[in-house]
N, C-alpha and C. Protein backbone atom coordinates (compact mmCIF):
# COMPACT_ATOMS: atom_id res chain seq x y z
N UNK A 1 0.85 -1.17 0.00
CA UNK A 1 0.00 0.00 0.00
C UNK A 1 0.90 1.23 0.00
N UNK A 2 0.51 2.71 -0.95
CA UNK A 2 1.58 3.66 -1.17
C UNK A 2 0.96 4.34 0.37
N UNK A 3 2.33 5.00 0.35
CA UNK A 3 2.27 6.06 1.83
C UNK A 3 1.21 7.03 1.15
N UNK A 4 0.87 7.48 2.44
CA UNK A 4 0.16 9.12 2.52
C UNK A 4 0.62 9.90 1.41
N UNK A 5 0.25 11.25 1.06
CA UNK A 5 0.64 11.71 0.34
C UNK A 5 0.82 13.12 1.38
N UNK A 6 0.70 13.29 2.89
CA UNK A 6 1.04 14.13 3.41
C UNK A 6 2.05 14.27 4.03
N UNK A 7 3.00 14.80 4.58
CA UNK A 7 4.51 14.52 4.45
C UNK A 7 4.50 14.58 5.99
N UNK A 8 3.74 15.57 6.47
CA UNK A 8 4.22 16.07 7.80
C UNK A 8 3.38 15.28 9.03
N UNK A 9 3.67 15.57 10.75
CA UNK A 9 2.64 14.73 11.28
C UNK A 9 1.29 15.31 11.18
N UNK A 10 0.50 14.54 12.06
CA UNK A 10 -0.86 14.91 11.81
C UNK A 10 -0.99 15.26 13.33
N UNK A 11 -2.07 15.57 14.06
CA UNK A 11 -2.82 15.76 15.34
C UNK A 11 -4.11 15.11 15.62
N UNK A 12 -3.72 14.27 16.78
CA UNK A 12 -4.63 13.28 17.33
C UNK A 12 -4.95 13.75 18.77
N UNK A 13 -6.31 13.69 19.06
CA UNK A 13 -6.80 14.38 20.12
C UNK A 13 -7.12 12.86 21.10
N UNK A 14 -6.30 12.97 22.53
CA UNK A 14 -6.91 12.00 23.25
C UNK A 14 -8.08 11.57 23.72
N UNK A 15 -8.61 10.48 23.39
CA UNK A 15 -10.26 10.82 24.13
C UNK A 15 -10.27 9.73 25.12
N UNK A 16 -11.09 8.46 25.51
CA UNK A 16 -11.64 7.86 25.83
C UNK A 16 -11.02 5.63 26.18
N UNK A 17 -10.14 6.28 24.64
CA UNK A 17 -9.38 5.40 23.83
C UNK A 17 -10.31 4.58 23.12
N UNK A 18 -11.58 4.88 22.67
CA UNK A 18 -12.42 3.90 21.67
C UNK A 18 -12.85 4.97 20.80
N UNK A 19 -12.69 5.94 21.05
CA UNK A 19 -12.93 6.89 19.78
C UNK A 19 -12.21 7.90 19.60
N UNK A 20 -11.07 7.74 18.83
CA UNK A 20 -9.87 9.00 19.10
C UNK A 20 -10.44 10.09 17.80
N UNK A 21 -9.54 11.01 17.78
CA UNK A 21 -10.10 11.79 16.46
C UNK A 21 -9.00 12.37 16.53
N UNK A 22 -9.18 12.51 15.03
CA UNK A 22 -8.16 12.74 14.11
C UNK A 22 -8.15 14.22 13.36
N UNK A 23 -7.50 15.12 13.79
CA UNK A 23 -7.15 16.94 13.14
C UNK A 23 -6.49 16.25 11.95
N UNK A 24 -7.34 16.99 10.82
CA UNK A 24 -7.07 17.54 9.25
C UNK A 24 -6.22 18.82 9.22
N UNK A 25 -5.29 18.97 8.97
CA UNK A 25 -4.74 20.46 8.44
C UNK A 25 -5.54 20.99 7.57
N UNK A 26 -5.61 22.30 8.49
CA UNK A 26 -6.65 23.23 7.41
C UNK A 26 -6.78 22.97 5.65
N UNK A 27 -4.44 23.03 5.53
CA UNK A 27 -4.47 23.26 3.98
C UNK A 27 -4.65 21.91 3.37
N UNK A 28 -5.71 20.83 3.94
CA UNK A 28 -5.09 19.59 3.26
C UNK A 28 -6.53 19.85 2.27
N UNK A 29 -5.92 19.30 0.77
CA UNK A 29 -6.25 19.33 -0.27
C UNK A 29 -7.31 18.07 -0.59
N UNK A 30 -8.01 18.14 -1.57
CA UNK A 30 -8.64 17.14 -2.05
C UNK A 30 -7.72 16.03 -2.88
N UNK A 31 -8.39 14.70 -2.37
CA UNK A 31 -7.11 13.80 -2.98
C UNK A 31 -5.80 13.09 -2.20
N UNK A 32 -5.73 14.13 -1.48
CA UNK A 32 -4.71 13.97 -0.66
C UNK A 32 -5.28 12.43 0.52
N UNK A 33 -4.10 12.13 0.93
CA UNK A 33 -4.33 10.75 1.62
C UNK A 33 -3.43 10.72 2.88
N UNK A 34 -4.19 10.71 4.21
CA UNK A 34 -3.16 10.53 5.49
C UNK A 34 -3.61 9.16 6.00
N UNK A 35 -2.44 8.22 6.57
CA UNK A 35 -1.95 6.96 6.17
C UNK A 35 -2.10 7.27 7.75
N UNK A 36 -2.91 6.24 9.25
CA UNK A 36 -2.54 6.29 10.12
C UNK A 36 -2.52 4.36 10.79
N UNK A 37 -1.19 4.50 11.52
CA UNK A 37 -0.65 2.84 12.18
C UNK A 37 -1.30 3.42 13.62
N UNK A 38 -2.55 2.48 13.75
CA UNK A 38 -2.70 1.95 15.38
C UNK A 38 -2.44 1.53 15.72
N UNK A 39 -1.42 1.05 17.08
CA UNK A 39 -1.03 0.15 17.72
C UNK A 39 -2.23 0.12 18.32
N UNK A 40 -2.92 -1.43 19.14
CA UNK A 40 -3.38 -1.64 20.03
C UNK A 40 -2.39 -3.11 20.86
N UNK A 41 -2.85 -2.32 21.98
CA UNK A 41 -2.55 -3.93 22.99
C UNK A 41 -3.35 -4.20 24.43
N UNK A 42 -3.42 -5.39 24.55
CA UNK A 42 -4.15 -5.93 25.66
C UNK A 42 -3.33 -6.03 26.80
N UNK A 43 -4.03 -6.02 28.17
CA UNK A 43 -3.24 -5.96 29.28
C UNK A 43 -3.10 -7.79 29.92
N UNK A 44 -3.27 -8.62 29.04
CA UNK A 44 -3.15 -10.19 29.01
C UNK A 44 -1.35 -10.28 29.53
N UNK A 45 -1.32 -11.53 29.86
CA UNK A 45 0.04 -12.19 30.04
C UNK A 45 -0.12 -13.51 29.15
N UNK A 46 0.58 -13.73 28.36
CA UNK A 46 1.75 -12.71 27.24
C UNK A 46 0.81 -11.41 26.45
N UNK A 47 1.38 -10.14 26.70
CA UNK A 47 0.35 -8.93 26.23
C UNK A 47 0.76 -9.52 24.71
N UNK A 48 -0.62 -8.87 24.00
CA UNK A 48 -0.41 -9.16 22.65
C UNK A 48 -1.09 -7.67 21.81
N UNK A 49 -0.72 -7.63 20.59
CA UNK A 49 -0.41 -6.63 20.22
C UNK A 49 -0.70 -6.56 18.57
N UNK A 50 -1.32 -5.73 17.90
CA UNK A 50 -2.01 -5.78 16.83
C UNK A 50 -1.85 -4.42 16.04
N UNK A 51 -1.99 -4.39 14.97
CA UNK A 51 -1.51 -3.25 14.03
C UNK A 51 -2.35 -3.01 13.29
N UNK A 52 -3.12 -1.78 13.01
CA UNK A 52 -4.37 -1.42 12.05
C UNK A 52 -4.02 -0.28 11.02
N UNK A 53 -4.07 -0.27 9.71
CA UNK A 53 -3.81 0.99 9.29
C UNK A 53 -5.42 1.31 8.64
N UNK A 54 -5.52 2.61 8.94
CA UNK A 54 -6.60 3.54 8.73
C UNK A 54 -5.94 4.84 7.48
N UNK A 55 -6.51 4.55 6.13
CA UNK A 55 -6.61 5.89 5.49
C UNK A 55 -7.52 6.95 5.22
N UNK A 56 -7.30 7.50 5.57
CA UNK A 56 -8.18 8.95 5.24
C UNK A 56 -8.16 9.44 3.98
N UNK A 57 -8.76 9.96 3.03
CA UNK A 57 -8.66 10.48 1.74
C UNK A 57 -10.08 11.86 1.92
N UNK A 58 -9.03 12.71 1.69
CA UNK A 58 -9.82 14.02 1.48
C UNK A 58 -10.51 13.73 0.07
N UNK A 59 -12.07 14.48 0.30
CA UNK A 59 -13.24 14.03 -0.72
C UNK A 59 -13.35 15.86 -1.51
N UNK A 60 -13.45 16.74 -0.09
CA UNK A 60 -13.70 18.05 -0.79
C UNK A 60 -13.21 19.07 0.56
């Protein structure tokens, strides 16, 4: 899968931890694509640990 097409970081607002949200830069363009890696992990013994990617694609 190609990277983002936004170069810089992004801003993630802490919430709750089941519904985070995610700041758009004002200047982000249509087309444009921000690429985000969730880690999650469980508090189990052996903790285990899982990887989600979420893209965003600006519409307008």
């Amino acid at each position: 899968m190609p990277n983002g097409t936004y170069q810089n970081p992004i801003k993630m607002e802490k919430t709750d931890g089941f519904h985070p949200v995610v700041i758009i830069p004002e200047g982000a363009k249509t087309g444009e694509s921000y690429h985000i890696i969730m880690e999650i992990k469980d508090s189990g013994t052996p903790s285990l640990t899982t990887y989600k990617r979420i893209v965003l694609k600006v519409l307008d």
